[in-house]
Protein backbone atom coordinates (compact mmCIF):
# COMPACT_ATOMS: atom_id res chain seq x y z
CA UNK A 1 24.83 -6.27 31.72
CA UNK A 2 26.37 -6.28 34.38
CA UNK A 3 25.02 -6.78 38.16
CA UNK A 4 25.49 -3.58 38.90
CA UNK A 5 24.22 -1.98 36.77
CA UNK A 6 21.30 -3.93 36.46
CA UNK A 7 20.50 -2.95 39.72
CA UNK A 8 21.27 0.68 38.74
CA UNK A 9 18.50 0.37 36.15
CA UNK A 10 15.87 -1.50 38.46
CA UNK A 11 16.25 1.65 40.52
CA UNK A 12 16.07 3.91 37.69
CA UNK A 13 12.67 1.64 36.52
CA UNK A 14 10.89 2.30 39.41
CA UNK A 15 11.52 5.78 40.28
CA UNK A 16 10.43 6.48 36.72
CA UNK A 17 7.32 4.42 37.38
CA UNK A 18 6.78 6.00 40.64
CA UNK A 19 6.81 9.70 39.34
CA UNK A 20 5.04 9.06 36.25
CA UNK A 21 2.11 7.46 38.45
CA UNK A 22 2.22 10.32 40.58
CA UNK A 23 1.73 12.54 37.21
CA UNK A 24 -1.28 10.81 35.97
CA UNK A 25 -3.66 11.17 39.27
CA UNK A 26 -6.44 13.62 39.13
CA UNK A 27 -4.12 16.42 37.58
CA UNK A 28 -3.57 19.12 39.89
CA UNK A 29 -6.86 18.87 42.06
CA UNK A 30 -6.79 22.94 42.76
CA UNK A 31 -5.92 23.94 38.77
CA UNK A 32 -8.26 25.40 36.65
CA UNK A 33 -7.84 22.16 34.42
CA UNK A 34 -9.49 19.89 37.57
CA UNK A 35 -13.06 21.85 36.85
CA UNK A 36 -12.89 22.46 33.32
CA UNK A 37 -14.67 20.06 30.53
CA UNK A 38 -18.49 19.21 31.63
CA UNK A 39 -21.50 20.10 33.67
CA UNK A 40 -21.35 19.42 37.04
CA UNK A 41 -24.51 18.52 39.19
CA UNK A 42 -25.05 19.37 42.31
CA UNK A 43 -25.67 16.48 44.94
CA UNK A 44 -25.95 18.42 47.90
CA UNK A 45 -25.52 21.63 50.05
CA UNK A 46 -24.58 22.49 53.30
CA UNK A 47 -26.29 25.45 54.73
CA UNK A 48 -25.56 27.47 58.30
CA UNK A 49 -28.16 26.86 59.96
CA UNK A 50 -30.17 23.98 57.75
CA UNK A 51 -27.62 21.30 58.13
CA UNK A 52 -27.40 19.17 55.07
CA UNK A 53 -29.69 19.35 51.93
CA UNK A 54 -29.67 16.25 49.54
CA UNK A 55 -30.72 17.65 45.86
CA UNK A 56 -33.75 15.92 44.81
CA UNK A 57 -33.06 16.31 41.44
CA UNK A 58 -29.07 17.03 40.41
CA UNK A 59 -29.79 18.15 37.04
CA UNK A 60 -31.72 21.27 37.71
CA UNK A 61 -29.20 22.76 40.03
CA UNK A 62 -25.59 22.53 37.44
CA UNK A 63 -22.68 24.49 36.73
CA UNK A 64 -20.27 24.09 33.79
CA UNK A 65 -16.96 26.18 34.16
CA UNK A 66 -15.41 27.04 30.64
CA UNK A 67 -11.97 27.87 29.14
CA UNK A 68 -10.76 31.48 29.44
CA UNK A 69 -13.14 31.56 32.63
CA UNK A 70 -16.61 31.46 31.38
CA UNK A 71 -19.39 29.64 34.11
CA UNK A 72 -22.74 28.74 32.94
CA UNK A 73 -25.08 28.37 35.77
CA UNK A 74 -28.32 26.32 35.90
CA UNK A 75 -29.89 27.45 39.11
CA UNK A 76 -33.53 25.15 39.22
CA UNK A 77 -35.83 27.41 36.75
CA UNK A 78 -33.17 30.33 36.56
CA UNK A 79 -29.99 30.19 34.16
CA UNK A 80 -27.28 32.42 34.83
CA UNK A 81 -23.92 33.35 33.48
CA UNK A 82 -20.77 34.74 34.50
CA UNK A 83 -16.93 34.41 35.20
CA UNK A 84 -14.53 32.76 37.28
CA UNK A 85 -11.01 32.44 38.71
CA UNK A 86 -8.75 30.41 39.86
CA UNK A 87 -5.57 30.32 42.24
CA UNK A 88 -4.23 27.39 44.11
CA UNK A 89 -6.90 26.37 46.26
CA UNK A 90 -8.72 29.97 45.88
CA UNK A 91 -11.72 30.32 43.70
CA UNK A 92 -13.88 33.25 43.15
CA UNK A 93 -17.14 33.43 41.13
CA UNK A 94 -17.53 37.26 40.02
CA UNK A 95 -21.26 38.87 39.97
CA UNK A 96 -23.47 36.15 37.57
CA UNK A 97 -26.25 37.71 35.04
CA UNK A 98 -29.14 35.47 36.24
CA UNK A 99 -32.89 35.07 34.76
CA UNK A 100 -34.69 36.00 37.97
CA UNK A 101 -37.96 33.37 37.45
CA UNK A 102 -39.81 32.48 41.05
CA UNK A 103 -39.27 28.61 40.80
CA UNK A 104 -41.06 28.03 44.19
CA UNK A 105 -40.99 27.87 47.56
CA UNK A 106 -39.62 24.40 47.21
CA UNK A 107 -36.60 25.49 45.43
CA UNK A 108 -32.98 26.09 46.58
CA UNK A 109 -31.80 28.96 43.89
CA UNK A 110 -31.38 30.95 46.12
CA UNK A 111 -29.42 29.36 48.44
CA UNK A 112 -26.92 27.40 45.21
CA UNK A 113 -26.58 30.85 44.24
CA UNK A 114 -25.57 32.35 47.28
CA UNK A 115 -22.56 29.99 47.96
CA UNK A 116 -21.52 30.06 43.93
CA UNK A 117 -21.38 33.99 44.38
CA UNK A 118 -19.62 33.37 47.85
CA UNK A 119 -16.86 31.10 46.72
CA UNK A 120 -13.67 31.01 48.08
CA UNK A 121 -12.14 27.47 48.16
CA UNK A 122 -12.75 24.54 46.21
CA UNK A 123 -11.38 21.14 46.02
CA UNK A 124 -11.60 18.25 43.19
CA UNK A 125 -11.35 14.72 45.10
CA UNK A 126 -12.90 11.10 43.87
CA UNK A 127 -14.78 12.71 41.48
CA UNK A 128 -16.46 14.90 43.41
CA UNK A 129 -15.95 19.12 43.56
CA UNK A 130 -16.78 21.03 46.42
CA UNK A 131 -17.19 24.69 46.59
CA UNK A 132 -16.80 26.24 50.12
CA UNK A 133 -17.70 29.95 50.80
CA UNK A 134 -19.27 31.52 53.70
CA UNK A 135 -22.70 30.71 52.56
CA UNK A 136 -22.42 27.33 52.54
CA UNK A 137 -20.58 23.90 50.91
CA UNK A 138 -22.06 22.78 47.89
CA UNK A 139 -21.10 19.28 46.62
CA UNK A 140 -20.73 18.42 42.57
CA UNK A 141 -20.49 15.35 40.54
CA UNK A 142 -20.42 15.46 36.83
């Protein structure tokens, strides 16, 4: 081969190296595909007006978005159910069926459910999804 061309195929090496990195990051983080495939927990929520809430217990507080835009909710005692969409960074969460259980005064239903049903952004980073929405920021880890 010779030298120039091997330099033409270095080149050609690395920019195929280059863009096929760039493909296999965290897919597209505002696609439906970044949320899809397992139940994320909540870790925390950010409230007007409360400041930051840690979730004692992530588990009880989960939601699990489906193909064809199915959510299942877990909302501490209540389960709920309902639909979703997505577009670029836009996500809205239409009206969920929910049990309607009183799971304390302890509890923060109300207020997970208040920012799922408010959604209008959301973002996949690190791991991590975060729902924005006038009601709040809640923070997810599967």
């Amino acid at each position: 081969m010779r030298p120039m061309t091997r330099k033409i195929a270095s080149w050609v090496l690395v920019v195929v190296i280059a863009l096929s990195a760039a493909g296999c990051s965290d897919d597209d983080l505002t696609s439906p595909s970044a949320v899809i495939g397992g139940v994320w927990k909540l870790q925390s929520l950010e409230i007007p007006g409360r400041g930051l809430v840690q979730i004692p217990v992530p588990a009880n507080y989960t939601a699990e978005f489906k193909e064809g835009g199915l959510l299942a909710v877990k909302a501490d005692c209540n389960s709920c159910s309902g639909t979703y969409s997505i577009s670029g960074e836009s996500m809205k969460i239409k009206a969920m069926a929910c049990t309607t259980a009183f799971c304390g005064t302890a509890s923060f239903d109300t207020a997970f459910l208040a920012v799922l049903n408010s959604a209008n952004t959301f973002e996949v980073s690190d791991g991590e999804l975060t729902i924005n929405s006038l009601q709040g920021i809640a923070r997810f880890r599967r």
